[in-house]
C-alpha atoms as a PDB file:
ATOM      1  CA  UNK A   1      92.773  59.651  75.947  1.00  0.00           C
ATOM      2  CA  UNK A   2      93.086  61.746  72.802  1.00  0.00           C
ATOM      3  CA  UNK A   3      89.515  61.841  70.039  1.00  0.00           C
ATOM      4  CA  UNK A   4      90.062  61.146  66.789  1.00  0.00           C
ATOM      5  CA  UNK A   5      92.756  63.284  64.960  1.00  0.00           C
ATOM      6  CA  UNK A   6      91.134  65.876  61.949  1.00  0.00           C
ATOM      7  CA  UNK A   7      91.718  66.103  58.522  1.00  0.00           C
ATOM      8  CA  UNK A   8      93.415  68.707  56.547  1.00  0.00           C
ATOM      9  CA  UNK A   9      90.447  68.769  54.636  1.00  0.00           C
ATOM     10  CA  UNK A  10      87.689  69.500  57.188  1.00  0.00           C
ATOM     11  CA  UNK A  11      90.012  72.329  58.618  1.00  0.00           C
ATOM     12  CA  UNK A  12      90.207  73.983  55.185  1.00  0.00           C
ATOM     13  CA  UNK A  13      86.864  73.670  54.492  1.00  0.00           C
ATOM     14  CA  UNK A  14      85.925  75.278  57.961  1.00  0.00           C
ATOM     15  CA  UNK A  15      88.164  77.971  57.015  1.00  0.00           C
ATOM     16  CA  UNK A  16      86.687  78.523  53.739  1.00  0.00           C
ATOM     17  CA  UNK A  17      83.470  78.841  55.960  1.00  0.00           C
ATOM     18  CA  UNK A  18      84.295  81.599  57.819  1.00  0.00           C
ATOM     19  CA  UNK A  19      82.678  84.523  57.163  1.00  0.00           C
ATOM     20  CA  UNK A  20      84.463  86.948  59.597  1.00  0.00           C
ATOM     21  CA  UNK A  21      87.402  88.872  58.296  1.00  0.00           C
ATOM     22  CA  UNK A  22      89.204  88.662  61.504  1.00  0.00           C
ATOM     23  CA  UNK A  23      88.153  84.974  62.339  1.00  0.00           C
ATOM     24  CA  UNK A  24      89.051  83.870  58.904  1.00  0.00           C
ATOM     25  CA  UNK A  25      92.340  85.454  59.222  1.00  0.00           C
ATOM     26  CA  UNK A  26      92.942  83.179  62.749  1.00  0.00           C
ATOM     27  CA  UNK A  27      91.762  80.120  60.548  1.00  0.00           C
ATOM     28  CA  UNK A  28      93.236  80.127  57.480  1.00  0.00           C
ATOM     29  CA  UNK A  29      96.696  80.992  59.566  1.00  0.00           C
ATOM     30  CA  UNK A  30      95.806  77.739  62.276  1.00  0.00           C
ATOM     31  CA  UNK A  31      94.887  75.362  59.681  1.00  0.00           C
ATOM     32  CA  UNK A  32      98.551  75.902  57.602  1.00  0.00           C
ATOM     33  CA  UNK A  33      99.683  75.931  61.397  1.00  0.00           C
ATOM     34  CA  UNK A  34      98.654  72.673  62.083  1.00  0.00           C
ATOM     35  CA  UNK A  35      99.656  71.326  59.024  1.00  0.00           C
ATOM     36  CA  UNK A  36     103.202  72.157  59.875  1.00  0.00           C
ATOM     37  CA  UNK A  37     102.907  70.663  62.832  1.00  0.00           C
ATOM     38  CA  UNK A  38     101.365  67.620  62.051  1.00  0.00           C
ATOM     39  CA  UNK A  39      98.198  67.591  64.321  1.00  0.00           C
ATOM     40  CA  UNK A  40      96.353  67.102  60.799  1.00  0.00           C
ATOM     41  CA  UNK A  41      96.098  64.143  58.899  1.00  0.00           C
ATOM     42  CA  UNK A  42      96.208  63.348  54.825  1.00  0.00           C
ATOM     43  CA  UNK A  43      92.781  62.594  54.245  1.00  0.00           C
ATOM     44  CA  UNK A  44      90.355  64.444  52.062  1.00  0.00           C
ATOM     45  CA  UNK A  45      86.826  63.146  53.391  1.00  0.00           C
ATOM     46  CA  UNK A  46      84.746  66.070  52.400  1.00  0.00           C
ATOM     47  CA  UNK A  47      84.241  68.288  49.806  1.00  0.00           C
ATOM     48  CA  UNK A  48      85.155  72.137  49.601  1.00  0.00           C
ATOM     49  CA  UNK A  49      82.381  74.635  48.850  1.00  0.00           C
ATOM     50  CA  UNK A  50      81.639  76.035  45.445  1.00  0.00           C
ATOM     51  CA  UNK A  51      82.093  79.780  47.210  1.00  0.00           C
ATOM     52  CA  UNK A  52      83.220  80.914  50.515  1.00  0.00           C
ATOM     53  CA  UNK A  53      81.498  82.949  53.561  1.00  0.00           C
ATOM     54  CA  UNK A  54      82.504  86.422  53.402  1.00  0.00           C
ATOM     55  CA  UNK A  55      81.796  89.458  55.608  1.00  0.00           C
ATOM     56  CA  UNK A  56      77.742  89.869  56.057  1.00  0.00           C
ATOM     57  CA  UNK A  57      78.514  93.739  55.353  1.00  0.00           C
ATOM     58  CA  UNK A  58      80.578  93.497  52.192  1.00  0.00           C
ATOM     59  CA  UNK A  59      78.665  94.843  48.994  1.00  0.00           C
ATOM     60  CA  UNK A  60      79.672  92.724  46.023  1.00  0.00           C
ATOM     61  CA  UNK A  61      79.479  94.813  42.294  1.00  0.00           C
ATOM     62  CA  UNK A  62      80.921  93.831  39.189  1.00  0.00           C
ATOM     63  CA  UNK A  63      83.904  94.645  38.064  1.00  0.00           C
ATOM     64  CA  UNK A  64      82.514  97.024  35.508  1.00  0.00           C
ATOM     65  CA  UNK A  65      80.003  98.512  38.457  1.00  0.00           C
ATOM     66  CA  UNK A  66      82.891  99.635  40.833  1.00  0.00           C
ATOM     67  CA  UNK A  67      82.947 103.560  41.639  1.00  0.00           C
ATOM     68  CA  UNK A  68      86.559 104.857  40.016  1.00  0.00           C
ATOM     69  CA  UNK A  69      89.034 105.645  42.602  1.00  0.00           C
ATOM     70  CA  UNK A  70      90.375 109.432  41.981  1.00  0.00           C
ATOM     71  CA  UNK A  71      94.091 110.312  42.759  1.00  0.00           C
ATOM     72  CA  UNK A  72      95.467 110.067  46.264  1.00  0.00           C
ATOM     73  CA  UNK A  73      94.946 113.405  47.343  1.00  0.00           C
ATOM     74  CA  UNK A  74      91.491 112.792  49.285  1.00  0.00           C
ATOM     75  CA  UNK A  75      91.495 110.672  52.137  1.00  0.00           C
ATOM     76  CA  UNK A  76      88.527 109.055  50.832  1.00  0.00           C
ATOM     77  CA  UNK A  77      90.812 108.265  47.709  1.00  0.00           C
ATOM     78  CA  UNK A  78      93.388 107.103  50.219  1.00  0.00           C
ATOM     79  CA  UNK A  79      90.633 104.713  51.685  1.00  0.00           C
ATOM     80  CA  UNK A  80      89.430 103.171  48.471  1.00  0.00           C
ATOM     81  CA  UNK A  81      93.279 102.036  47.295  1.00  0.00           C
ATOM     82  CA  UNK A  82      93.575 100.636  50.921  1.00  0.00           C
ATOM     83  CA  UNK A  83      90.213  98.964  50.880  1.00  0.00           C
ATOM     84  CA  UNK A  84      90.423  97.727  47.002  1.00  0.00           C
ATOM     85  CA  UNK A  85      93.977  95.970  48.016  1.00  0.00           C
ATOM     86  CA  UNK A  86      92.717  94.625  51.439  1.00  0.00           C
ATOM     87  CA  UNK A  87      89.819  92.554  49.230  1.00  0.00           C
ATOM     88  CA  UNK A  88      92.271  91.357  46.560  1.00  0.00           C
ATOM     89  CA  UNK A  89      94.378  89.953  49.805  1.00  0.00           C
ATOM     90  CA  UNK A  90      91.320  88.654  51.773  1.00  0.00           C
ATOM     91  CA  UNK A  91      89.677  86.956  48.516  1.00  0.00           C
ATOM     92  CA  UNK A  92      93.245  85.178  48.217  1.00  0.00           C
ATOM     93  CA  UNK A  93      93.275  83.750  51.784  1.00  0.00           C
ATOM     94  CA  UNK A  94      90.382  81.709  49.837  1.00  0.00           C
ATOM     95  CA  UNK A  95      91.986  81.014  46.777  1.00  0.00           C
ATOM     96  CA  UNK A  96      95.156  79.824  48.643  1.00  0.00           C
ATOM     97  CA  UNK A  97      92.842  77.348  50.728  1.00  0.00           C
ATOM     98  CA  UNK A  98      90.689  76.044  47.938  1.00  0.00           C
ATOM     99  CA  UNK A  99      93.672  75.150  45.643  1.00  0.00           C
ATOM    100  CA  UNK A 100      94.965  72.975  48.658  1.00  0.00           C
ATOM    101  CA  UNK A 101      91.911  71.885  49.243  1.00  0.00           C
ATOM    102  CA  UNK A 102      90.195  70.615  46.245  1.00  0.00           C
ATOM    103  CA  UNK A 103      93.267  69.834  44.261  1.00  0.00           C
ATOM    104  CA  UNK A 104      95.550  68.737  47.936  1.00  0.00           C
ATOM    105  CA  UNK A 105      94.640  64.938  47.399  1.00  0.00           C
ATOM    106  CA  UNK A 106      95.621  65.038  43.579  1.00  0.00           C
ATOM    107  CA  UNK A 107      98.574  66.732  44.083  1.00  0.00           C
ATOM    108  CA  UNK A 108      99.955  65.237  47.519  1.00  0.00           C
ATOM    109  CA  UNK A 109     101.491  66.702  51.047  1.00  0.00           C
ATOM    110  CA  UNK A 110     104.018  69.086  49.254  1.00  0.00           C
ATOM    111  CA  UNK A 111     101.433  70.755  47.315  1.00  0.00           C
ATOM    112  CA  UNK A 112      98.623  71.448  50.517  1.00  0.00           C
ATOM    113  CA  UNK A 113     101.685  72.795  52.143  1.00  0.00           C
ATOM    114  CA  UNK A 114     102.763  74.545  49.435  1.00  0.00           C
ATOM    115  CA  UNK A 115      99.560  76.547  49.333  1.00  0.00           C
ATOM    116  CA  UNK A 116      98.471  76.543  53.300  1.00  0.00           C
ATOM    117  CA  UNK A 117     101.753  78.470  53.463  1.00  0.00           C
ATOM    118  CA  UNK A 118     100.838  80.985  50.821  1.00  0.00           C
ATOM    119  CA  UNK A 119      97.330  81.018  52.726  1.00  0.00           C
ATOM    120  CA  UNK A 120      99.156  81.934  55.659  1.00  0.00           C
ATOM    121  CA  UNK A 121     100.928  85.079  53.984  1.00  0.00           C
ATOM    122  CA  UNK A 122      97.685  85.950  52.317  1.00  0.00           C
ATOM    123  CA  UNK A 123      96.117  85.844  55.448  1.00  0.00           C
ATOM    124  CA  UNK A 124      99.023  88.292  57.052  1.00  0.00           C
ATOM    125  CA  UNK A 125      98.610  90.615  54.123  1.00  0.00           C
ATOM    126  CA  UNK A 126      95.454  90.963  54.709  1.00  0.00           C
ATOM    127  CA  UNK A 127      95.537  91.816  58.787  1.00  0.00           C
ATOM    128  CA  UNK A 128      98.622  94.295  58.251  1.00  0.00           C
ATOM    129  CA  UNK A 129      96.353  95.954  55.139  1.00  0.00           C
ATOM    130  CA  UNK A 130      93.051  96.072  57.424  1.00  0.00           C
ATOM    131  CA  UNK A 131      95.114  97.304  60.233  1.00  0.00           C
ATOM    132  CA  UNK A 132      96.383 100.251  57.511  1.00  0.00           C
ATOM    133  CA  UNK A 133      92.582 100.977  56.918  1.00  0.00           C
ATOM    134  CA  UNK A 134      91.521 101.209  60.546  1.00  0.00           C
ATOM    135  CA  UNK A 135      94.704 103.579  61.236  1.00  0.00           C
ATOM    136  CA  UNK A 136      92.361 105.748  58.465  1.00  0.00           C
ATOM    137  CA  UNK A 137      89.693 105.961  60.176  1.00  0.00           C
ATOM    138  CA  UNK A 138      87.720 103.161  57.831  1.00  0.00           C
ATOM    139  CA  UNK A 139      87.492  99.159  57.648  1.00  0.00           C
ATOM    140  CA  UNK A 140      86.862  96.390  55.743  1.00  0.00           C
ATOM    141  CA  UNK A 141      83.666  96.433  54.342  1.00  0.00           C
ATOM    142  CA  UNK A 142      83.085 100.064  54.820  1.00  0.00           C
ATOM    143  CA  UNK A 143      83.069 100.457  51.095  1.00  0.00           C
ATOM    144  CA  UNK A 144      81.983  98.384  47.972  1.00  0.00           C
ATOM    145  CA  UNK A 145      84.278  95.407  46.539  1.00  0.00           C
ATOM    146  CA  UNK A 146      84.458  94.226  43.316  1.00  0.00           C
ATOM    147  CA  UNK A 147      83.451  89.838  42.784  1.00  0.00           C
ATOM    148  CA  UNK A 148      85.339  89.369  39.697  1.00  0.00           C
ATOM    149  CA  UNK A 149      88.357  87.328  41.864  1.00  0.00           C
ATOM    150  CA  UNK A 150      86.339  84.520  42.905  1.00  0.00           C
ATOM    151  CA  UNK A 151      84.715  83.959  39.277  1.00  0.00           C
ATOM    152  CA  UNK A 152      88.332  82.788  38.430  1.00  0.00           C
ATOM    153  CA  UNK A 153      88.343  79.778  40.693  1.00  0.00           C
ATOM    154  CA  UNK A 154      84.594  79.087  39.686  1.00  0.00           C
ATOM    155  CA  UNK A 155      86.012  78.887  36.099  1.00  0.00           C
ATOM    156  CA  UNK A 156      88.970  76.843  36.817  1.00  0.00           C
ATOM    157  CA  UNK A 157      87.300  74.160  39.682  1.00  0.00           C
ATOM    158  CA  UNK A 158      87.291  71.499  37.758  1.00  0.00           C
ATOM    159  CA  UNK A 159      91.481  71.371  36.800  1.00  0.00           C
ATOM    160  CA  UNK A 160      94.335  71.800  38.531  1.00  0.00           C
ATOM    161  CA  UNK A 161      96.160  72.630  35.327  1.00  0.00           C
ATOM    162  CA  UNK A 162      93.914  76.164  34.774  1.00  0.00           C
ATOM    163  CA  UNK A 163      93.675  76.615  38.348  1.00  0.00           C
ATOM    164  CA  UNK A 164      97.464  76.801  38.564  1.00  0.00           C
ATOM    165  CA  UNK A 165      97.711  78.889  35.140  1.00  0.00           C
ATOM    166  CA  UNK A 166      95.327  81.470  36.030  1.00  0.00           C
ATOM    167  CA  UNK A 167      95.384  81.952  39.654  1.00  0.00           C
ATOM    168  CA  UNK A 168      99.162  82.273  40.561  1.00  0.00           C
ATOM    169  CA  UNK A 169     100.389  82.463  36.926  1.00  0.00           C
ATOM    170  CA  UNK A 170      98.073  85.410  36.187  1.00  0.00           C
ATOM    171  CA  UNK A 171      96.488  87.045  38.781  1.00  0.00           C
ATOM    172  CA  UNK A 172      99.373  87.083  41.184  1.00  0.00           C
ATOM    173  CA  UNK A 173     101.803  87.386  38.522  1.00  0.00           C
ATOM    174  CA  UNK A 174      99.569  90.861  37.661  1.00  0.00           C
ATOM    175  CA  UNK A 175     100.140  91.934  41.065  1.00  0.00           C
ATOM    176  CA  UNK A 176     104.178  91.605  41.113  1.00  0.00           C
ATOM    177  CA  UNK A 177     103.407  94.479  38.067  1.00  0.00           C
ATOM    178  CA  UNK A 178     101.378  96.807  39.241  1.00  0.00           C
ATOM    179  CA  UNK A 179     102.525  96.624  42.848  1.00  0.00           C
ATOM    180  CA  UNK A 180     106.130  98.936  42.360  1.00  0.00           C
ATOM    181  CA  UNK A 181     103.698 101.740  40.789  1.00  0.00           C
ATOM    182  CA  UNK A 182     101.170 101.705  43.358  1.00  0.00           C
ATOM    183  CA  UNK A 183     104.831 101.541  45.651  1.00  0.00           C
ATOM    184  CA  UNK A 184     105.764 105.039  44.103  1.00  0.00           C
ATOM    185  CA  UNK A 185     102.689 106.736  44.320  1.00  0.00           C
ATOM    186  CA  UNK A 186     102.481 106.132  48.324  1.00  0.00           C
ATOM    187  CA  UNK A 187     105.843 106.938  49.154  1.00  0.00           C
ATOM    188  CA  UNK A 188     106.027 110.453  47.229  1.00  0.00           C
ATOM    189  CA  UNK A 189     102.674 110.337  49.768  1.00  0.00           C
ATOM    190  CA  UNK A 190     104.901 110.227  52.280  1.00  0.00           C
ATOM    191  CA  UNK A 191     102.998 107.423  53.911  1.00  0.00           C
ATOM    192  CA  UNK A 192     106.723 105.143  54.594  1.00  0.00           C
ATOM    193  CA  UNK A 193     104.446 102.852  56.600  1.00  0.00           C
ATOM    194  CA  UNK A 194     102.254 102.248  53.683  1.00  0.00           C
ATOM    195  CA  UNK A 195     105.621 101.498  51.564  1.00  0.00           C
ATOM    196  CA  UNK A 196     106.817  98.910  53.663  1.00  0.00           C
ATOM    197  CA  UNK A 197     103.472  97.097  53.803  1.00  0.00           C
ATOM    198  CA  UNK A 198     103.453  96.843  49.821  1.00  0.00           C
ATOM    199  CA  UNK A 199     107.115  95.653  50.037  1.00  0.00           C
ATOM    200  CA  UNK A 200     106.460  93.121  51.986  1.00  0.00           C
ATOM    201  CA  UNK A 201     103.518  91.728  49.893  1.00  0.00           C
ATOM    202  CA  UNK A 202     105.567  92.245  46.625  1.00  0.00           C
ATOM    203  CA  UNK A 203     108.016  89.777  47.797  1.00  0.00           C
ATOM    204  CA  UNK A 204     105.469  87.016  49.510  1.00  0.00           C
ATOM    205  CA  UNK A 205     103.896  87.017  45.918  1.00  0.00           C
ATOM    206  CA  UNK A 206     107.375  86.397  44.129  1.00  0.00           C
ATOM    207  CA  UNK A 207     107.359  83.439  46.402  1.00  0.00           C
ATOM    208  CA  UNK A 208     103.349  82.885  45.452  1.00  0.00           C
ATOM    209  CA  UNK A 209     103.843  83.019  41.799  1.00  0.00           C
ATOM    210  CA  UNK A 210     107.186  80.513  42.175  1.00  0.00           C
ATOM    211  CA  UNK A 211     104.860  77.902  43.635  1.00  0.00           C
ATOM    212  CA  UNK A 212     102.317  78.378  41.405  1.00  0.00           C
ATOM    213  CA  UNK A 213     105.004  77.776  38.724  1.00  0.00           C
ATOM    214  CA  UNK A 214     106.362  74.843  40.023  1.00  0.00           C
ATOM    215  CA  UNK A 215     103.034  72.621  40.239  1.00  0.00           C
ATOM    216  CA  UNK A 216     102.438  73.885  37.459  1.00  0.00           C
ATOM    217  CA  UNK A 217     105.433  72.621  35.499  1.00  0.00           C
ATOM    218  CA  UNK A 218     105.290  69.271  37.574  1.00  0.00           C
ATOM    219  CA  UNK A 219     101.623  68.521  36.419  1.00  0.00           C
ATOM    220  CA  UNK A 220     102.718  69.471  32.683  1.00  0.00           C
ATOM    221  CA  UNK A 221     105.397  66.879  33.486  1.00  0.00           C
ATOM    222  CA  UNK A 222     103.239  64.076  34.801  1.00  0.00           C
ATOM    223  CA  UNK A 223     100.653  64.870  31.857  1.00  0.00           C
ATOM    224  CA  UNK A 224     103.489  64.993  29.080  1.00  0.00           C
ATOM    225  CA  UNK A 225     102.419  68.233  28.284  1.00  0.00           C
ATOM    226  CA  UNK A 226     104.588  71.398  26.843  1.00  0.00           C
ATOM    227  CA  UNK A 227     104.717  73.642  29.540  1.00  0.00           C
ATOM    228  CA  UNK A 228     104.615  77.050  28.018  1.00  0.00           C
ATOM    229  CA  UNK A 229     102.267  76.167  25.247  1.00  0.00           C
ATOM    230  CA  UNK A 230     100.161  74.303  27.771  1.00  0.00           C
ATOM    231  CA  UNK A 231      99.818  77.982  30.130  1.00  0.00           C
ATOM    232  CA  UNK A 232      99.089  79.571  26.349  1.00  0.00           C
ATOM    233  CA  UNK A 233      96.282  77.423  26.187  1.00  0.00           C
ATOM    234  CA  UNK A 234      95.062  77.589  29.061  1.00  0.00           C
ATOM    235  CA  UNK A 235      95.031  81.113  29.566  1.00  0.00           C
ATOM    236  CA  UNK A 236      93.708  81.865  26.470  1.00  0.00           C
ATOM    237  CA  UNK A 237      90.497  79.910  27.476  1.00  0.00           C
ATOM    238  CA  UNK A 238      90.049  80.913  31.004  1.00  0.00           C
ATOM    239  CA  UNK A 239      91.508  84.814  30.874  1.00  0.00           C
ATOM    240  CA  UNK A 240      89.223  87.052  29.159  1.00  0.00           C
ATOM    241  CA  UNK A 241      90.459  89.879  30.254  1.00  0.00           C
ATOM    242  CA  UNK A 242      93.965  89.211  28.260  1.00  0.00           C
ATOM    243  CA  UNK A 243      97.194  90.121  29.458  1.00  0.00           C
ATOM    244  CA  UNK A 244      98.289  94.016  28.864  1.00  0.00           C
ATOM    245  CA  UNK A 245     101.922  95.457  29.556  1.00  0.00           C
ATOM    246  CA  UNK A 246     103.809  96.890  31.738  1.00  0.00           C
ATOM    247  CA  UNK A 247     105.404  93.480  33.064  1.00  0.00           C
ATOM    248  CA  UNK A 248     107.657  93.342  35.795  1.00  0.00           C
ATOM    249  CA  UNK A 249     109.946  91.210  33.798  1.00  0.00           C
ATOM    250  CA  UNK A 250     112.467  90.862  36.626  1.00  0.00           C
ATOM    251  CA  UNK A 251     109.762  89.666  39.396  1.00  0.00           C
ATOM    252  CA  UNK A 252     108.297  87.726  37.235  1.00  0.00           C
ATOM    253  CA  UNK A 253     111.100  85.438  36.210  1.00  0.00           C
ATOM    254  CA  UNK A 254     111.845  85.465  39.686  1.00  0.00           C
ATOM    255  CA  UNK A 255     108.576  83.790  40.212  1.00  0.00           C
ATOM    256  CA  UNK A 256     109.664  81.108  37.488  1.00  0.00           C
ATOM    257  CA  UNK A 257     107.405  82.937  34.385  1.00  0.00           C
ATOM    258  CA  UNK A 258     110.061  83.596  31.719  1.00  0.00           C
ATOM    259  CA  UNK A 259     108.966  86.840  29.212  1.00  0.00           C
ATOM    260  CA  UNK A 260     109.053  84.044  26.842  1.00  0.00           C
ATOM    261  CA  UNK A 261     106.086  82.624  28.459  1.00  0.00           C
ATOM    262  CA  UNK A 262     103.516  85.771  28.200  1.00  0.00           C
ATOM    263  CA  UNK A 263     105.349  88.300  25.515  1.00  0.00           C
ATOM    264  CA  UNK A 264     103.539  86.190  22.507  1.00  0.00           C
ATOM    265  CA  UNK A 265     100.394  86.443  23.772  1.00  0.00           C
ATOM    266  CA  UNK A 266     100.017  90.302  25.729  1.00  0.00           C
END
């Protein structure tokens, strides 16, 4: 005899629970996994967190508190750029899972999928970026982290709507722009290795931003809403930090954000 079969939700939120990078790596990647595989059913009996376990050793600071990373040449320099994108990718293993998990029964089976995937990749990014640090000589949590990310998903918990605008329409959206510079720099490094990581990434968060996109416009649908003054709105209320220039125009429409969208309001 088989036991009862588990939700999608309890897996999430047991992923969300981990606190250890490495474990929460294995999670997140066995709970979208599962999914695929149907071993998890469509039922959304608990509730997710309000914040997720992170590594015992990570020191939080503010945004504003965070020591400013010189140019490459040190290796400590090196180290912090690593470190500083490993945390981005590890906080959005969380994001990914809380979007399919608090919004998953709204939204329906195409949607948790939609996101358990993009938890997956997150998840990836992450390992191949930790991996990167250890070949260093540091790891994750050797040096401070900033806990502005997370504040972003506090802000938007209670709709979809923002959720979708800010998270993958903003944040991951920033990264297809300021990943090709960050590209440059550690190639004329020399460091081809490092290149092909952040190639890899740039083009799982073309996907990221797409998906984001496409809820996003479906909700806007279903609520009779105009899209692009709808995203205005929204990030206008829930982005303080407004959005500055240079814009990878090309990724970005890629990802199903016209210039259209964000020009007006940079």
């Amino acid at each position: 005899m088989t036991g009862p079969r588990r939700s999608v939700a309890s897996a999430i939120r047991d992923a969300l629970l981990t606190g250890e990078a490495k474990a929460k790596v294995f999670a997140a990647r066995q709970v979208a996994r599962d999914w695929r595989l149907g071993r998890l059913d469509f039922v959304f009996e608990v509730t997710m967190p309000d914040r997720p376990e992170w590594p015992d050793r990570l020191e939080l600071l503010a945004p504003g508190a965070m020591p400013r990373r010189g140019k490459m040449g040190s290796e400590r320099n090196r180290a912090a750029l690593w470190h500083a994108l490993a945390h981005i990718e590890f906080v959005a293993i969380d994001l990914a899972l809380d979007m399919a998990g608090r919004f998953g029964e709204a939204m329906g089976p195409d949607f948790v999928s939609d996101f358990l995937e993009v938890a997956a990749d997150e998840a990836m990014h992450f390992a191949l970026l930790s991996r990167k640090l250890d070949s260093l000589g540091w790891s994750y949590g050797a040096l401070p982290a900033h806990d502005g990310l997370w504040s972003a998903a506090q802000d938007t918990a209670h709709d979809v709507a923002a959720r979708l605008a800010i998270v993958p329409m903003v944040l991951e959206a920033r990264g297809l722009d300021v990943t090709p510079a960050t590209l440059a720099k550690v190639r004329a490094q020399g460091d081809e290795n490092g290149a092909k990581i952040l190639e890899r990434i740039l083009d799982d968060e073309i996907r990221h931003v797409a998906a984001g996109s496409k809820h996003f416009h479906a909700i806007c649908e279903m609520r009779a809403q105009n899209p692009q003054k709808t995203w205005q709105n929204l990030v206008g209320m829930h982005f303080a930090g407004g959005l500055k220039p240079p814009f990878n125009d090309s990724a970005r429409f890629a990802g199903g954000l016209p210039r259209d969208y964000y020009a007006g309001i940079a």
